[in-house]
N, C-alpha and C. Protein backbone atom coordinates (compact mmCIF):
# COMPACT_ATOMS: atom_id res chain seq x y z
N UNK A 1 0.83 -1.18 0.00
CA UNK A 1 0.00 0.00 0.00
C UNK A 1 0.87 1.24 0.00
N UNK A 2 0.29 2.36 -0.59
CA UNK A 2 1.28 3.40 -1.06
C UNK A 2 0.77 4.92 0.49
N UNK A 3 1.79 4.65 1.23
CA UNK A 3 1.51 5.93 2.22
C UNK A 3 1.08 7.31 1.34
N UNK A 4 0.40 8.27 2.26
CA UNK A 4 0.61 9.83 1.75
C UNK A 4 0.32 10.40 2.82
N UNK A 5 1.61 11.49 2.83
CA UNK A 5 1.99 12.73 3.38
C UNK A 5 0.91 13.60 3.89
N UNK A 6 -0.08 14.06 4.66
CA UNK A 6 -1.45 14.99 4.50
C UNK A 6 -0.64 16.20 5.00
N UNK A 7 -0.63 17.18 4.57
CA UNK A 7 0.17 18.71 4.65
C UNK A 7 -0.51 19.46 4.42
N UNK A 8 -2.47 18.70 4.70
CA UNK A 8 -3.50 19.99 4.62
C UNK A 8 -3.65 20.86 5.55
N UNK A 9 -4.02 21.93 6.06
CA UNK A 9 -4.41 22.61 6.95
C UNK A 9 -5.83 22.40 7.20
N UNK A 10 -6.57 22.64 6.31
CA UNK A 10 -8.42 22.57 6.14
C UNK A 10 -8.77 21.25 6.88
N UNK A 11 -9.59 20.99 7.70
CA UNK A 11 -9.76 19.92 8.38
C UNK A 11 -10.69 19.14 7.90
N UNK A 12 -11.18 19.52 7.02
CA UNK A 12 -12.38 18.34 6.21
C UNK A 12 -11.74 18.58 5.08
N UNK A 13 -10.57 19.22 4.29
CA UNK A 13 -10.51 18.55 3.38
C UNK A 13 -9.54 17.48 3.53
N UNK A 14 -8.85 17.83 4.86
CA UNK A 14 -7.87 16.48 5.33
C UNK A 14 -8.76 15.83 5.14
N UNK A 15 -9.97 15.76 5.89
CA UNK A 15 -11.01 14.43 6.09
C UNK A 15 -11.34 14.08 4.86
N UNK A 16 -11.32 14.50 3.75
CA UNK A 16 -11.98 14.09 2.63
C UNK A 16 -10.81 13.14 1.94
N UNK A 17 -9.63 13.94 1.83
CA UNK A 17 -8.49 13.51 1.39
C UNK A 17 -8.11 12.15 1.88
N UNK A 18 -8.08 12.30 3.08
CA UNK A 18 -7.89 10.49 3.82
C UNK A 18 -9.27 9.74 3.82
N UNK A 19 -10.17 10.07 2.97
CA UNK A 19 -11.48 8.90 2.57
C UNK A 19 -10.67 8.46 1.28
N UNK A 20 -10.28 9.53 0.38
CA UNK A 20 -10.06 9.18 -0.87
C UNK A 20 -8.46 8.25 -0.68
N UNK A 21 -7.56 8.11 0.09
CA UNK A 21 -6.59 7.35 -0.07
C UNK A 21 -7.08 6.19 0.41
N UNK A 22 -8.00 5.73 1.50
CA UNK A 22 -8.59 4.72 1.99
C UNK A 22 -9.22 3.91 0.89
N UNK A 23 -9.92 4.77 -0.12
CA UNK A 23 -10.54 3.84 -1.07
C UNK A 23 -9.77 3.25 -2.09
N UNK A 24 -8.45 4.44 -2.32
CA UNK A 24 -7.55 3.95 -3.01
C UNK A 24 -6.80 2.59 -2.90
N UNK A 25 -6.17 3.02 -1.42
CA UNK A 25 -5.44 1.63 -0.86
C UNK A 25 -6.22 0.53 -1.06
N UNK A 26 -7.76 0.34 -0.63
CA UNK A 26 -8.52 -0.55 -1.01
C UNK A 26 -8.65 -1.20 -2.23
N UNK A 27 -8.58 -0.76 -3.09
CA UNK A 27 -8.64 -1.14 -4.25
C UNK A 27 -7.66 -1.37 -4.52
N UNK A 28 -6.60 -1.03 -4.46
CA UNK A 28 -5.36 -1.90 -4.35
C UNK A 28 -4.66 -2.81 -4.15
N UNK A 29 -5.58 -2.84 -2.87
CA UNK A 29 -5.46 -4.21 -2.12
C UNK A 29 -6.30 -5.25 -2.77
N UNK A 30 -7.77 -4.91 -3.41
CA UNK A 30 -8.18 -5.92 -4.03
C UNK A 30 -8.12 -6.87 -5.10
N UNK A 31 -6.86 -5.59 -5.94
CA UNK A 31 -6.49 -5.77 -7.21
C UNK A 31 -5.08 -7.56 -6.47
N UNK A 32 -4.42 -7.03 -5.63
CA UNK A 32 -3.67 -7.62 -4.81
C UNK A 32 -4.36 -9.15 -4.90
N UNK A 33 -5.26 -8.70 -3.87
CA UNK A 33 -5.81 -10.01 -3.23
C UNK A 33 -6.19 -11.03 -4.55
N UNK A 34 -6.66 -10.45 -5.59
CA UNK A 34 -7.68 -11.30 -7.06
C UNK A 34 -6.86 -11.47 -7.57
N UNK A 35 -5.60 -11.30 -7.95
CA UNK A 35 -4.55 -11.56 -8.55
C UNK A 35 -4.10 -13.05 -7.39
N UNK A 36 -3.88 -12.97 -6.30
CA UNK A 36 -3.05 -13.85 -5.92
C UNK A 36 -4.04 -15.41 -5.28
N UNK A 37 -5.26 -15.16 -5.63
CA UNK A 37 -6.44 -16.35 -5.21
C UNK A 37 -7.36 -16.49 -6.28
N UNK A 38 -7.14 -16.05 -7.16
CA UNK A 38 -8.21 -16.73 -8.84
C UNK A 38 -7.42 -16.94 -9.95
N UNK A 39 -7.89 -17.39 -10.44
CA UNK A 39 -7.26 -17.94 -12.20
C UNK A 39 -7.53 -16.41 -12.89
N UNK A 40 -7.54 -17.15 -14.20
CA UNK A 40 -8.10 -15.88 -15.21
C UNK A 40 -8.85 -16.59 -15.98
N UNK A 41 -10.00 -16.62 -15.29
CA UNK A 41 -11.72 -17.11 -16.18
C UNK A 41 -12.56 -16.14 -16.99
N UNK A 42 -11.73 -14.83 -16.14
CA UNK A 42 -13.10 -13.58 -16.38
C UNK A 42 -12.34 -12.56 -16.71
N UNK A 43 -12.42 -12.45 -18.06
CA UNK A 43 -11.55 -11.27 -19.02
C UNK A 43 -11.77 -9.86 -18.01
N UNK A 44 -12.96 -10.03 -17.90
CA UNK A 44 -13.96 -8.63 -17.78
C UNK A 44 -13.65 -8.01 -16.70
N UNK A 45 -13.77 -9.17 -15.18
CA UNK A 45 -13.69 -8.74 -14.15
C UNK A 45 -12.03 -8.44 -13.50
N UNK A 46 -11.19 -9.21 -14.26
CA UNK A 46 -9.56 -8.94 -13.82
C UNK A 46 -9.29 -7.38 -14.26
N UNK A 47 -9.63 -7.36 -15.82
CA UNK A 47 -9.26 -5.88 -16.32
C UNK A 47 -9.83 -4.96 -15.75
N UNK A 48 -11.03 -4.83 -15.36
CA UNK A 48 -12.07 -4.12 -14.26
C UNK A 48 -11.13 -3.32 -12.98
N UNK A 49 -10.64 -4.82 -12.15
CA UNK A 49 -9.94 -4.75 -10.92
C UNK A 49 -8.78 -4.06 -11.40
N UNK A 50 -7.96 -4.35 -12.07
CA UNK A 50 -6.46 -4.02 -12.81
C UNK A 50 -6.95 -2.40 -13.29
N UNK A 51 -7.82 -2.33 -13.74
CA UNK A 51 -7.99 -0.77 -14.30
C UNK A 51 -8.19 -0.08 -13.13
N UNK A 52 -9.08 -0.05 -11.79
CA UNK A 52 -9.38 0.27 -10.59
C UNK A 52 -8.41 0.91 -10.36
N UNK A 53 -7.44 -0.73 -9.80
CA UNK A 53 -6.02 -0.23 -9.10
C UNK A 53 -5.27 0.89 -9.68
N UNK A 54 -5.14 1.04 -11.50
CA UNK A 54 -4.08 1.59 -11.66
C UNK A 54 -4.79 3.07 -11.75
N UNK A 55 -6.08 3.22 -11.40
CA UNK A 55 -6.43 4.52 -11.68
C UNK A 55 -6.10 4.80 -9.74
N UNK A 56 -6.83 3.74 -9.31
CA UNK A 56 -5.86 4.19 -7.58
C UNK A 56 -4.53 5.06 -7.31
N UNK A 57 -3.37 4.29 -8.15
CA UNK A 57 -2.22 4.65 -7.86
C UNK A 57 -2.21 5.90 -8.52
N UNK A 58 -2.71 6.15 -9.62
CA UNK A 58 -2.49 7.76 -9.88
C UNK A 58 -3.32 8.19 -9.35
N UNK A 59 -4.13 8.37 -8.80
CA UNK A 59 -4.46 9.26 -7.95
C UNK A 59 -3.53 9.31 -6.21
N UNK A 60 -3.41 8.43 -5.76
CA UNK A 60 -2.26 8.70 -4.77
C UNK A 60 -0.80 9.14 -5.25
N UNK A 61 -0.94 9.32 -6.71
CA UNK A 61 0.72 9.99 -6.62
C UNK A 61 0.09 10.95 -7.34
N UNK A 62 -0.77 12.11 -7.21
CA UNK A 62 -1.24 13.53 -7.53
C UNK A 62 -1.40 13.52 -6.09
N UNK A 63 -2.11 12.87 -5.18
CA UNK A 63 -2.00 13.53 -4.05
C UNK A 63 -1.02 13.66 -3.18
N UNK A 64 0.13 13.08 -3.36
CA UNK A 64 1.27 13.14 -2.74
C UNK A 64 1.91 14.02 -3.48
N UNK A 65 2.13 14.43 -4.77
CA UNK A 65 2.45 15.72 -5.47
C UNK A 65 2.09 17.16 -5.34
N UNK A 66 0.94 17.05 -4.53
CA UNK A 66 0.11 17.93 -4.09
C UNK A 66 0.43 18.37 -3.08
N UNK A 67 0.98 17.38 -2.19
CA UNK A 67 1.43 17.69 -0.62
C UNK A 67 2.99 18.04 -0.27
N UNK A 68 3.76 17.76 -1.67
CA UNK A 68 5.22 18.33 -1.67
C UNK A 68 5.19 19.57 -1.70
């Protein structure tokens, strides 16, 4: 899972900001988890998960770009 830096001041948009890495990491993790306990039966649903994740990770590295 990919840490980030919060260097907000605004206190709900901290709060908002750490919903949105939570969902990120999540999905990350799921991409994780389906990769390492299923085959590849389901074109649909791997690329699904795999697209998730990698839209996850860019978004945690704009928000860590954000916070430099």
């Amino acid at each position: 899972m990919l840490e980030v830096n919060l260097k907000m001041s605004n206190p709900i948009l901290e709060s908002k900001i750490s919903e949105i890495v939570k969902l990120c990491n999540d999905k990350i993790k799921k991409q994780f988890d389906h990769e390492s306990t299923s085959g590849y039966y389901n074109d649909y649903d791997d690329g699904r998960i795999v697209g998730q994740a990698a839209l996850a990770r860019r978004i945690l590295n704009i928000i860590n770009k954000l916070n430099k």
